[in-house]
C-alpha atoms as a PDB file:
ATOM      1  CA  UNK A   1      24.449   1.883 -19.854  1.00  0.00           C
ATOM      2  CA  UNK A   2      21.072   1.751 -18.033  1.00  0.00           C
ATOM      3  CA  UNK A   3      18.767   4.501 -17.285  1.00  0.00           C
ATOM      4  CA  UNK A   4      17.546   3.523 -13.946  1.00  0.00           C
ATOM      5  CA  UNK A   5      17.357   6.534 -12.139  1.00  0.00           C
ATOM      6  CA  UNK A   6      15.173   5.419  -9.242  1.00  0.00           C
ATOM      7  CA  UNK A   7      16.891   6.050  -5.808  1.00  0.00           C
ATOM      8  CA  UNK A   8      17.787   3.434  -3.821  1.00  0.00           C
ATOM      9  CA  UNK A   9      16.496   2.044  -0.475  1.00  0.00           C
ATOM     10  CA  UNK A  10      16.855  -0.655   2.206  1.00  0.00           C
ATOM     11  CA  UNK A  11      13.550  -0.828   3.808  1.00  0.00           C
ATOM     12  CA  UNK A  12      13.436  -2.441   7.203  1.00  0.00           C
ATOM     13  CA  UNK A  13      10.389  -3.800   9.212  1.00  0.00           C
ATOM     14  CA  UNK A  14      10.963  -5.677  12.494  1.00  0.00           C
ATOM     15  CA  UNK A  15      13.469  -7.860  11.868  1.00  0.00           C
ATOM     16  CA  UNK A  16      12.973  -8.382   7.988  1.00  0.00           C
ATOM     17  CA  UNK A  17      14.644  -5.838   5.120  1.00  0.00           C
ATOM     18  CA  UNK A  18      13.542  -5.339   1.715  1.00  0.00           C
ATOM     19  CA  UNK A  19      16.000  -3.468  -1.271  1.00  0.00           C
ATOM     20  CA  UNK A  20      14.318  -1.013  -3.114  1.00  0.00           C
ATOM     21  CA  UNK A  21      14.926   0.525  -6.122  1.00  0.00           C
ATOM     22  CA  UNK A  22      16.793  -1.593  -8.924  1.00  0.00           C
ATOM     23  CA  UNK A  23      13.109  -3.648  -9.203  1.00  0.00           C
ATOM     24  CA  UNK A  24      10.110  -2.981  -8.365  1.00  0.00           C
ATOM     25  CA  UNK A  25       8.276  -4.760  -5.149  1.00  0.00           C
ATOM     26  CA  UNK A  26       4.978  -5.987  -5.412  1.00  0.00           C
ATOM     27  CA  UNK A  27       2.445  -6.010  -2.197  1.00  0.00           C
ATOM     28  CA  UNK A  28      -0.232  -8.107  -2.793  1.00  0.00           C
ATOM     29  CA  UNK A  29      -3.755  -7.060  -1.020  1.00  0.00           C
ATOM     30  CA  UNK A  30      -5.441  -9.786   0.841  1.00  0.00           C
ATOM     31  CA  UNK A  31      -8.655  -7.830   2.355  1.00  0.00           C
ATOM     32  CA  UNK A  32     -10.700  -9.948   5.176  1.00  0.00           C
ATOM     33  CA  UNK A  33     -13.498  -7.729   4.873  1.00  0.00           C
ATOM     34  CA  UNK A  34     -17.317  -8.713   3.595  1.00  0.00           C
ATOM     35  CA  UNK A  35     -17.746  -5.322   1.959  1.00  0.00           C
ATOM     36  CA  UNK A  36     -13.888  -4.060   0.225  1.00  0.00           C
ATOM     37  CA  UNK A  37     -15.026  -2.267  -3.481  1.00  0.00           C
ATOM     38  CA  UNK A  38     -13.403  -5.072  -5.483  1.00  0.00           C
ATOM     39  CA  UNK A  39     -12.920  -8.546  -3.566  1.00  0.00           C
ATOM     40  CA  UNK A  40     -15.018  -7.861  -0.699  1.00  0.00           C
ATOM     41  CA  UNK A  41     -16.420 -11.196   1.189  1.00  0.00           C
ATOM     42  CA  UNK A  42     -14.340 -13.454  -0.530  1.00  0.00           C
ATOM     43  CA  UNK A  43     -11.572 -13.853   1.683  1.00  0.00           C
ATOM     44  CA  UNK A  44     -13.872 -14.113   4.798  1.00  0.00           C
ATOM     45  CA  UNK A  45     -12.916 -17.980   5.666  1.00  0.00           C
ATOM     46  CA  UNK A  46      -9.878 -18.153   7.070  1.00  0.00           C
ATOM     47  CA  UNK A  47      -8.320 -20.892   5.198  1.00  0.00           C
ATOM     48  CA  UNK A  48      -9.488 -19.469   2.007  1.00  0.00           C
ATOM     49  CA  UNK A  49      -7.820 -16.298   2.740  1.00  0.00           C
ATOM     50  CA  UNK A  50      -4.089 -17.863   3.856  1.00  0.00           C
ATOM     51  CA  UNK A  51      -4.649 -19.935   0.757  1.00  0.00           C
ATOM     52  CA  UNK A  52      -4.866 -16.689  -1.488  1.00  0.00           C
ATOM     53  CA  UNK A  53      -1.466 -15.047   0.905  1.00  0.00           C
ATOM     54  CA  UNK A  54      -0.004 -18.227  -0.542  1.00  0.00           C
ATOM     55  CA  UNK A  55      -1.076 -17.995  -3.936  1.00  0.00           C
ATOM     56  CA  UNK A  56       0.399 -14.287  -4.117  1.00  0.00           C
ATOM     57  CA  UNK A  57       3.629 -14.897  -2.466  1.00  0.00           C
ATOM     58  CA  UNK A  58       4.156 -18.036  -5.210  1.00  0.00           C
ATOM     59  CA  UNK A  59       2.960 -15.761  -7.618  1.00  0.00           C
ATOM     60  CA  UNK A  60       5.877 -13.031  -6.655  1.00  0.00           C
ATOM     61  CA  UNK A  61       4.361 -10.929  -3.784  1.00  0.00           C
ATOM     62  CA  UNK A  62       7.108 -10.055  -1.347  1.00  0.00           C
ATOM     63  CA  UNK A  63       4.678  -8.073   1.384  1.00  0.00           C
ATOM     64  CA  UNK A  64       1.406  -9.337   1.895  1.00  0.00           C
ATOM     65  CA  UNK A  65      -1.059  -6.326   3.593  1.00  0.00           C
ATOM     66  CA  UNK A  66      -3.730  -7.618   5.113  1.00  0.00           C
ATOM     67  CA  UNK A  67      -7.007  -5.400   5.929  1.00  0.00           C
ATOM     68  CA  UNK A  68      -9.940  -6.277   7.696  1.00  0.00           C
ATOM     69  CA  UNK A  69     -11.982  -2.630   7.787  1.00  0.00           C
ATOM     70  CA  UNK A  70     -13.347  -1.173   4.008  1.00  0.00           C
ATOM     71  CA  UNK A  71     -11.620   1.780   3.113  1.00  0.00           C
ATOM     72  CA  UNK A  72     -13.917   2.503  -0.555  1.00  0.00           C
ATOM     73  CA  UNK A  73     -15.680   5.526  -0.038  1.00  0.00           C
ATOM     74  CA  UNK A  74     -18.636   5.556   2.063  1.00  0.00           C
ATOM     75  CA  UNK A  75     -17.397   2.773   3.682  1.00  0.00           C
ATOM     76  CA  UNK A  76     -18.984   2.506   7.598  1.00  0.00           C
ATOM     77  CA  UNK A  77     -15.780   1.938  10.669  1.00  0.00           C
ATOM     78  CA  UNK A  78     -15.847  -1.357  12.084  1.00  0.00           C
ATOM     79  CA  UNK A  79     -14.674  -1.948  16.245  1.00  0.00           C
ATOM     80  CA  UNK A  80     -10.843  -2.939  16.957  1.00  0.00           C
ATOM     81  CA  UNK A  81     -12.525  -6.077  17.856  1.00  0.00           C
ATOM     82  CA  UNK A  82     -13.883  -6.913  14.615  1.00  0.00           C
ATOM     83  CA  UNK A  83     -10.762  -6.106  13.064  1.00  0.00           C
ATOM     84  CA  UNK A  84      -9.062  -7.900  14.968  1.00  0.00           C
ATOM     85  CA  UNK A  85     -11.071 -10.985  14.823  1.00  0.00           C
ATOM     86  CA  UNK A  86     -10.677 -11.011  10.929  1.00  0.00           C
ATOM     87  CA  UNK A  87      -7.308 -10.726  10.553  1.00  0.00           C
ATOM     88  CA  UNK A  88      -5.714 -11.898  13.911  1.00  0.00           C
ATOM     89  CA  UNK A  89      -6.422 -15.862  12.480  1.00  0.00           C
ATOM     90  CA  UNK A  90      -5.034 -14.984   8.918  1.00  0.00           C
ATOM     91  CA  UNK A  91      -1.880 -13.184  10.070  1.00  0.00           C
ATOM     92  CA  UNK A  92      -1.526 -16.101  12.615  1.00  0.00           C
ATOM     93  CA  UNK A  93      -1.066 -18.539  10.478  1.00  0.00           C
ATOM     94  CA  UNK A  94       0.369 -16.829   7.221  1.00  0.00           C
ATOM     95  CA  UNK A  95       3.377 -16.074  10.149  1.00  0.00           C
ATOM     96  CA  UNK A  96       3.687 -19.610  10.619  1.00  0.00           C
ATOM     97  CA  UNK A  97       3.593 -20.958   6.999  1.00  0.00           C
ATOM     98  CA  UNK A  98       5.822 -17.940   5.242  1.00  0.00           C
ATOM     99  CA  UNK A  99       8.707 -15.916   6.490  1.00  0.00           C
ATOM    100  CA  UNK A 100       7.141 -12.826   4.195  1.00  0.00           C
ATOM    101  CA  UNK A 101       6.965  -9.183   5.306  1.00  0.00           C
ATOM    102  CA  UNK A 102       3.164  -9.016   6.390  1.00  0.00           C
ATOM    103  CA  UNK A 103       1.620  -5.855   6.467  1.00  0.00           C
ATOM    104  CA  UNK A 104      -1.432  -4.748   8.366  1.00  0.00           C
ATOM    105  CA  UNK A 105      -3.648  -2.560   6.946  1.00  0.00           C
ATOM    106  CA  UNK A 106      -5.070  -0.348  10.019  1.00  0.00           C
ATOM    107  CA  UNK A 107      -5.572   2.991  11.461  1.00  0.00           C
ATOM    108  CA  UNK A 108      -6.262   1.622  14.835  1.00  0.00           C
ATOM    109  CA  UNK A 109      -3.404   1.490  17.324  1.00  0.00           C
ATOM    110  CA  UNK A 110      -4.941  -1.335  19.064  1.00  0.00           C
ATOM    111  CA  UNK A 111      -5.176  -3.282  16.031  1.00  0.00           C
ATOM    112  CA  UNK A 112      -1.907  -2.692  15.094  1.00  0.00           C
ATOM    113  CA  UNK A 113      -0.677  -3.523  18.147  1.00  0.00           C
ATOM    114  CA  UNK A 114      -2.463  -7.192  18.166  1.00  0.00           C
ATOM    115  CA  UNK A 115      -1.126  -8.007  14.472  1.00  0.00           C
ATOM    116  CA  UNK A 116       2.175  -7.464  15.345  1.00  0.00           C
ATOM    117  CA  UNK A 117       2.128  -9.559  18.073  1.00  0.00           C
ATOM    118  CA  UNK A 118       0.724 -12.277  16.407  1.00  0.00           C
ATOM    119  CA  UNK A 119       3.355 -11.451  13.569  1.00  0.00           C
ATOM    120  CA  UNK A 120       2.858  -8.680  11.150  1.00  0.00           C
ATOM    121  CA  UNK A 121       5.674  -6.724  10.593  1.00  0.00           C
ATOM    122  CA  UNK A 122       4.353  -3.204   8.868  1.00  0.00           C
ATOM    123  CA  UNK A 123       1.570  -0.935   9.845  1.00  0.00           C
ATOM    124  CA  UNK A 124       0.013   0.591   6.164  1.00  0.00           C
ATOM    125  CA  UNK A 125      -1.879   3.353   7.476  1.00  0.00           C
ATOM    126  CA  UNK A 126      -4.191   4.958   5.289  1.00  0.00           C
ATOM    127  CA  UNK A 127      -4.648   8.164   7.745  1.00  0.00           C
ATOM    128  CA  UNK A 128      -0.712   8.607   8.371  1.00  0.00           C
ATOM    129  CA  UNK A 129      -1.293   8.189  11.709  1.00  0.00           C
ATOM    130  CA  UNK A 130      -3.808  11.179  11.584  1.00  0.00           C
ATOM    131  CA  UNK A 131      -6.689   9.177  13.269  1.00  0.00           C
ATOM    132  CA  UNK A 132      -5.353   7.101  15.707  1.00  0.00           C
ATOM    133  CA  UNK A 133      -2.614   9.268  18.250  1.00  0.00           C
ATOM    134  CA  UNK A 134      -1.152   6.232  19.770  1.00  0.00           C
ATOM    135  CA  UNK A 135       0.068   4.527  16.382  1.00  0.00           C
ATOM    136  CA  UNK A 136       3.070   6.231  16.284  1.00  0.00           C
ATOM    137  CA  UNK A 137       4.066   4.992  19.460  1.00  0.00           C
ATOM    138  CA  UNK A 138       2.800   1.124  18.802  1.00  0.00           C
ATOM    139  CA  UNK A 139       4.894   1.723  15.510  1.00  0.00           C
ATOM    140  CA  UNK A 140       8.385   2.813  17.206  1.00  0.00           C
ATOM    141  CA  UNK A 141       7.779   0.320  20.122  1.00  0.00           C
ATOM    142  CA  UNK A 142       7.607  -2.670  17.913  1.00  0.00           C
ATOM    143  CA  UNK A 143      10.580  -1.416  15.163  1.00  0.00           C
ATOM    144  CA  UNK A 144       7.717  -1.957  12.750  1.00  0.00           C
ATOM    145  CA  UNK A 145       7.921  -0.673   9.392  1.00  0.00           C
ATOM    146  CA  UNK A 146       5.146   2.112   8.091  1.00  0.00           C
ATOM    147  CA  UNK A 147       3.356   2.923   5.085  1.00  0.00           C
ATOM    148  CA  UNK A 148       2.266   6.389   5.836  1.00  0.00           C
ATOM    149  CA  UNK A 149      -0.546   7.687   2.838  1.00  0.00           C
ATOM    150  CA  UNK A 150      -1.836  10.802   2.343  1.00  0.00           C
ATOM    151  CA  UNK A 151      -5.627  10.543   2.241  1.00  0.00           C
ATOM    152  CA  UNK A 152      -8.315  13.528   1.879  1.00  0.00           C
ATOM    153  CA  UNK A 153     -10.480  13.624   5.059  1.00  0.00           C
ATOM    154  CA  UNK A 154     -11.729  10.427   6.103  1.00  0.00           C
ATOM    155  CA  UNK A 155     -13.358   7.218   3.951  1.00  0.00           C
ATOM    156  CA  UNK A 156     -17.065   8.248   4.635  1.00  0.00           C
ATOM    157  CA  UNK A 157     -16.872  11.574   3.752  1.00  0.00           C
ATOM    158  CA  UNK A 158     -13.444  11.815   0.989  1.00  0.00           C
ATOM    159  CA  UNK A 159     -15.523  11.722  -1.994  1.00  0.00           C
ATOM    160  CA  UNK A 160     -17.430  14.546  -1.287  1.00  0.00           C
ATOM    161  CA  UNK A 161     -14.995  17.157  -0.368  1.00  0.00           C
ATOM    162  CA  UNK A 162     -14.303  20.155  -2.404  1.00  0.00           C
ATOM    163  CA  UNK A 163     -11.429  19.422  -5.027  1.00  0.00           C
ATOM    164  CA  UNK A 164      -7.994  20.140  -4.006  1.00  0.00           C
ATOM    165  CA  UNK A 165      -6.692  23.919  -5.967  1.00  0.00           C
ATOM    166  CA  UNK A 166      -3.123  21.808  -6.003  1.00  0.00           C
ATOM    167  CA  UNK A 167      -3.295  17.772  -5.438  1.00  0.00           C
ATOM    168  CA  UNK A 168       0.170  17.772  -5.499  1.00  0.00           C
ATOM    169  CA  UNK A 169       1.243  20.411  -3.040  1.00  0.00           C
ATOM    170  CA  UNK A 170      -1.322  19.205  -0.980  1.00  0.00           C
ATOM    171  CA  UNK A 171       0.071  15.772  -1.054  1.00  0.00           C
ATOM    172  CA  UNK A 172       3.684  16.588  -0.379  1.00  0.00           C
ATOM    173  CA  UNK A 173       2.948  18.884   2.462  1.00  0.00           C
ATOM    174  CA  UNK A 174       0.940  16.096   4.240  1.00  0.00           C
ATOM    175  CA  UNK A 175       3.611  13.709   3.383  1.00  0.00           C
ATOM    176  CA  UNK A 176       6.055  15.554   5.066  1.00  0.00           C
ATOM    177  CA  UNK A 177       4.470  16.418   8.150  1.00  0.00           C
ATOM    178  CA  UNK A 178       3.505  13.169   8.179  1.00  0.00           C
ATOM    179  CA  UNK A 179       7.165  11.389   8.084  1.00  0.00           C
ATOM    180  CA  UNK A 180       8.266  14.318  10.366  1.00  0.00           C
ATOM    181  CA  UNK A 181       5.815  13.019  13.021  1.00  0.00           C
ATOM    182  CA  UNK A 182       6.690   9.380  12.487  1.00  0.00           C
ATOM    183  CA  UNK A 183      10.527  10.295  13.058  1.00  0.00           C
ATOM    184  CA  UNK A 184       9.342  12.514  15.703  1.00  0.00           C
ATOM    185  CA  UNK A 185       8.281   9.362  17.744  1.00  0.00           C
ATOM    186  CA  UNK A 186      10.833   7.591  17.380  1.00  0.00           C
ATOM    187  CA  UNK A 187      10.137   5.633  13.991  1.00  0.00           C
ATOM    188  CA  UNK A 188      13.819   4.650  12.222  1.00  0.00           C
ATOM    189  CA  UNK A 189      13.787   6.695   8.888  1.00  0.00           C
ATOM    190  CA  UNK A 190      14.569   3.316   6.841  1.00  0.00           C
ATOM    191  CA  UNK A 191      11.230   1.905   8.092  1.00  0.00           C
ATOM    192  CA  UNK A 192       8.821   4.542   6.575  1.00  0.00           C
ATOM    193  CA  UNK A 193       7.482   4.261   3.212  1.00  0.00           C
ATOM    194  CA  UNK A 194       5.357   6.796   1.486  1.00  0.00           C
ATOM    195  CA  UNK A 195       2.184   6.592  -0.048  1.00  0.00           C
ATOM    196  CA  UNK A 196       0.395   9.573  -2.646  1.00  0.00           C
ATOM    197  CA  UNK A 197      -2.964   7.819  -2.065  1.00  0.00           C
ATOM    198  CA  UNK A 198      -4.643   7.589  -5.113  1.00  0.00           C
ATOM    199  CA  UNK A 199      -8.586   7.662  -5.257  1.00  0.00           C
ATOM    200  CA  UNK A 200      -9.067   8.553  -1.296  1.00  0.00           C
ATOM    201  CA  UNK A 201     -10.597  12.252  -2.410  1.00  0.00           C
ATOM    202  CA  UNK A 202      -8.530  13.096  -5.075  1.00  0.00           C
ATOM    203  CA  UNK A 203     -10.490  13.602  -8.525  1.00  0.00           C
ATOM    204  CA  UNK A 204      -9.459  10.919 -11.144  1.00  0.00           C
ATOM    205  CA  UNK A 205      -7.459  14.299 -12.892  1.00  0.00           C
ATOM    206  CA  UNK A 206      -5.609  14.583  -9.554  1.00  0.00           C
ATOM    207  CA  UNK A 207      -4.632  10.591  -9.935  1.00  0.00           C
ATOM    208  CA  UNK A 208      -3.773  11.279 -13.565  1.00  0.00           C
ATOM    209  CA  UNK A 209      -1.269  14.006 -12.465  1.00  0.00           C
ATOM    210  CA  UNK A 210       0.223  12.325  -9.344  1.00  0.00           C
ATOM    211  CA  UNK A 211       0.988   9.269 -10.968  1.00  0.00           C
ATOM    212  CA  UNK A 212       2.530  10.785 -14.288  1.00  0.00           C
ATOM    213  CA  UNK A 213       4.584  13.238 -11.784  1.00  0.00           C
ATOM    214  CA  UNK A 214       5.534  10.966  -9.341  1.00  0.00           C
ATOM    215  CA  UNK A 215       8.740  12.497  -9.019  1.00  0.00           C
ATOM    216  CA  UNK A 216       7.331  15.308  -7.150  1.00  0.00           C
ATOM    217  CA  UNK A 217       7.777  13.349  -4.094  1.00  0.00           C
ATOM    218  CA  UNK A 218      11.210  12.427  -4.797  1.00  0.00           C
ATOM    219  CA  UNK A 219      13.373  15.281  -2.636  1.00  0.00           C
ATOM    220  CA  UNK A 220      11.696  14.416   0.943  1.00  0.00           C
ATOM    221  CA  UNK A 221      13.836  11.254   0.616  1.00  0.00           C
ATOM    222  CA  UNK A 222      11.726   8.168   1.590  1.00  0.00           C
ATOM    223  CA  UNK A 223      10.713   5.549  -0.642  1.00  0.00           C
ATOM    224  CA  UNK A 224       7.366   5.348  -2.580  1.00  0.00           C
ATOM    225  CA  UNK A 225       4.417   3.060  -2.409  1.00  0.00           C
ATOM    226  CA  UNK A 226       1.386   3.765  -5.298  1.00  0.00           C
ATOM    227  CA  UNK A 227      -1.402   1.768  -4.565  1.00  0.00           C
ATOM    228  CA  UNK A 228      -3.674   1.635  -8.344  1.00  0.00           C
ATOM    229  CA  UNK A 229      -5.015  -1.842  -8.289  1.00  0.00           C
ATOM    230  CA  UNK A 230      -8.678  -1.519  -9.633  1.00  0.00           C
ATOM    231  CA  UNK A 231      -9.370   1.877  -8.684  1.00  0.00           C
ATOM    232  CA  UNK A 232     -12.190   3.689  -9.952  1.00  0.00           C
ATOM    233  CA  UNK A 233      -9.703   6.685 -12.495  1.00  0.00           C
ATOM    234  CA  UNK A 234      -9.339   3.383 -14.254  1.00  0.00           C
ATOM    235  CA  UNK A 235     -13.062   2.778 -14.491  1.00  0.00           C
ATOM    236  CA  UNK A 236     -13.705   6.403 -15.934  1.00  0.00           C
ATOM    237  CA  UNK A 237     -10.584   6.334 -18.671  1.00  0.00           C
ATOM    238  CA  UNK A 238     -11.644   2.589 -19.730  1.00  0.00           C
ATOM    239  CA  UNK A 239     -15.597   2.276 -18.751  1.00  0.00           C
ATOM    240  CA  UNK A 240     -14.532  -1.305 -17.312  1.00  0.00           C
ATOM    241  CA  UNK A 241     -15.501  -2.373 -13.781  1.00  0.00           C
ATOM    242  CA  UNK A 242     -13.456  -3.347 -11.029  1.00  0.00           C
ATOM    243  CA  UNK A 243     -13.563  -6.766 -11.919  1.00  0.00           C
ATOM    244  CA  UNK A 244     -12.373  -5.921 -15.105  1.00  0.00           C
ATOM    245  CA  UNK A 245      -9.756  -3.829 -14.572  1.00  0.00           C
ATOM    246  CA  UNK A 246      -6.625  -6.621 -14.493  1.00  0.00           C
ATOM    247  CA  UNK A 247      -5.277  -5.332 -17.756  1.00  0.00           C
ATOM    248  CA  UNK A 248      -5.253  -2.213 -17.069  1.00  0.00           C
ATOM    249  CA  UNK A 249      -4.011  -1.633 -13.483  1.00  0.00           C
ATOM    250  CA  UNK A 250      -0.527  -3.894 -14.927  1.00  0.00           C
ATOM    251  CA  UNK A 251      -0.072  -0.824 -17.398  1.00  0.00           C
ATOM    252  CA  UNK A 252      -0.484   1.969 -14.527  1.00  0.00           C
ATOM    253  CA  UNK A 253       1.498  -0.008 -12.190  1.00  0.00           C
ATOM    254  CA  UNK A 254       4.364  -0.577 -14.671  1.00  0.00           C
ATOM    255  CA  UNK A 255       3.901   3.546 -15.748  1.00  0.00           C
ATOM    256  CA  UNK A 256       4.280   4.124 -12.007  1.00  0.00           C
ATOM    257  CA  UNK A 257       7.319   1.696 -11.967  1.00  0.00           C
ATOM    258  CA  UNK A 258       8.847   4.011 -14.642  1.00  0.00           C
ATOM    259  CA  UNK A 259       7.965   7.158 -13.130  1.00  0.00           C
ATOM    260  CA  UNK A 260      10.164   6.218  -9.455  1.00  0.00           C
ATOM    261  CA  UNK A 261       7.514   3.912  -7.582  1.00  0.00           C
ATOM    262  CA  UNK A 262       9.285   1.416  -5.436  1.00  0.00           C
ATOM    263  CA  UNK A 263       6.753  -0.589  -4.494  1.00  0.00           C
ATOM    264  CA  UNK A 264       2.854  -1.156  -5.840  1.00  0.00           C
ATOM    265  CA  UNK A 265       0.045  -2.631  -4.128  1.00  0.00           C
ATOM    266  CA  UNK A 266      -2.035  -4.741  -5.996  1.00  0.00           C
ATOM    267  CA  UNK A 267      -4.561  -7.565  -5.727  1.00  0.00           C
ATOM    268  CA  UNK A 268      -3.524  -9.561  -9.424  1.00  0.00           C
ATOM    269  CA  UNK A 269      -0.028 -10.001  -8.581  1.00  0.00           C
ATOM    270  CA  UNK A 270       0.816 -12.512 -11.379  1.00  0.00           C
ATOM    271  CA  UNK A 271      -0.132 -10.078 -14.184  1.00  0.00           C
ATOM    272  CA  UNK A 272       1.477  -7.174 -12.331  1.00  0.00           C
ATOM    273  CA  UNK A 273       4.348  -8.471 -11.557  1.00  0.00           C
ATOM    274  CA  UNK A 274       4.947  -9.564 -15.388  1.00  0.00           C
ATOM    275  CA  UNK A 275       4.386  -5.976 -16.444  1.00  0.00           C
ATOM    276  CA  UNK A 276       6.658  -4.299 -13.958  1.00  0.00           C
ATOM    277  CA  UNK A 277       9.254  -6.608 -14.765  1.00  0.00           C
ATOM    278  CA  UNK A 278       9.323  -4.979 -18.483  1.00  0.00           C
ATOM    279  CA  UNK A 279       9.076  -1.736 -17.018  1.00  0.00           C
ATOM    280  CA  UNK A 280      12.325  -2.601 -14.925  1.00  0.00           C
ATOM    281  CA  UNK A 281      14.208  -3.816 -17.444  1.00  0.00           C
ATOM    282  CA  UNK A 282      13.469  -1.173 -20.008  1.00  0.00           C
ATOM    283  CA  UNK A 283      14.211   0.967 -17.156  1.00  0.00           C
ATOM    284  CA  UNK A 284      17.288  -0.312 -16.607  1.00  0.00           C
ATOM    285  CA  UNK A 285      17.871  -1.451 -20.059  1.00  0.00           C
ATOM    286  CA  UNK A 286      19.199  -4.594 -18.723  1.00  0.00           C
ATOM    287  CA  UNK A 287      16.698  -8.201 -18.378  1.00  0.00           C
ATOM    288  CA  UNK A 288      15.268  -8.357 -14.798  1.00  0.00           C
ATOM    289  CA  UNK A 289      13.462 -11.556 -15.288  1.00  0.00           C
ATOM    290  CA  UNK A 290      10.164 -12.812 -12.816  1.00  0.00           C
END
């Protein structure tokens, strides 16, 4: 008799669903950026960039969230029209060679707007639709699907705000108010995921505690999103880079799979996904093969 006490979810986005819960989901991040902390200016060509979407949806990513501003600390906004310019091409034509969820990665209303028209079908917002008033409304409008995260002021200034007295009350009371705004609008309550936000001002004790208690989001009833890939609490318990952190960011993500997380966003799907299918099947005590 399995274990698997992770609840159960059908997430919906436009006119795609997702079940979550028996395994864990893996979004790959494809970021169209010259300046992202780990893979920035990479993906800038077009063709190169689809070509990666590819690569992690053969490789097992089922949403594909695709950025084109920096969000590492520091980083400087770009204009809707720069965004859009990045992605609008990549999202284009991912749409027409995949039937995958695709998932913008945007504050901006504007840009959201434009991505789903040209065929995204989540907004992954890393203000919770703090920063931009008229996302809500784009996000109802379209029947998108949301990942709302709970972030600490705003990229340039996160890292130097005072550290929270309690990370996790803090993040679950944001949460909240944050999915009560999204329903408030007129967003379905299957199409909202939520997201703790680690790094994104928390200390790398705070991302140490959120994902070992991950659990503590559990009773406001939406499914959870942990986003680890290559972040910089890895860097200080390791010493490794963000290039380096592969290894590593496949043992958090399968110790987030354990601890409830229905889906992970990650840039090295293929060594993710192999983890998290262990950590689903010892879960579960049952083989969930990739």
């Amino acid at each position: 008799m399995g274990m698997d006490s992770t609840a159960q979810f059908h997430f919906h986005a436009r006119d795609k669903g997702l079940d979550l819960g028996r395994v864990t989901r893996i979004m790959g991040i494809l970021n169209v950026t010259p300046d992202s902390f780990s893979d920035g200016g990479f993906f800038l060509d077009v063709d190169r960039a689809v070509a990666r979407g590819l690569e992690m949806i053969q490789q097992g990513a089922e949403i594909l969230d695709i950025g084109g501003e920096s969000s590492r600390p520091g980083a400087e906004p770009v204009s809707a029209e720069a965004e859009i310019a990045r992605i609008g091409p990549v999202i284009s034509e991912l749409r027409r060679l995949s039937n995958v969820i695709l998932s913008v990665d945007t504050y901006k209303a504007p840009v959201a707007e434009q991505a789903i028209i040209l065929g995204a079908d989540v907004v992954n917002d890393i203000s919770a639709f703090r920063l931009d008033p008229l996302m809500p409304a784009v996000v109802a409008r379209h029947g998108a699907g949301v990942v709302l995260m709970q972030m600490r002021g705003i990229p340039a200034t996160m890292q130097s705000l005072p550290p929270s007295p309690d990370i996790l009350a803090e993040v679950k009371r944001d949460l909240e108010a944050a999915a009560s705004a999204a329903l408030a609008a007129g967003v379905c309550r299957d199409r909202i995921l939520l997201d703790p936000g680690i790094g994104f001002g928390k200390t790398a004790a705070d991302n140490l505690a959120i994902l070992n208690r991950l659990s503590f989001l559990d009773d406001l009833g939406f499914p959870i999103l942990v986003g680890p890939s290559r972040k910089s609490f890895i860097g200080k318990v390791t010493g490794a880079g963000p290039e380096d952190r592969t290894a590593a960011t496949a043992v958090v993500s399968a110790i987030a799979c354990l601890r409830g997380a229905h889906v992970v966003r990650v840039h090295d799907v293929k060594e993710v996904r192999e983890a998290i299918r262990l950590a689903d099947s010892i879960r579960g005590e049952t083989f969930i093969q990739c």
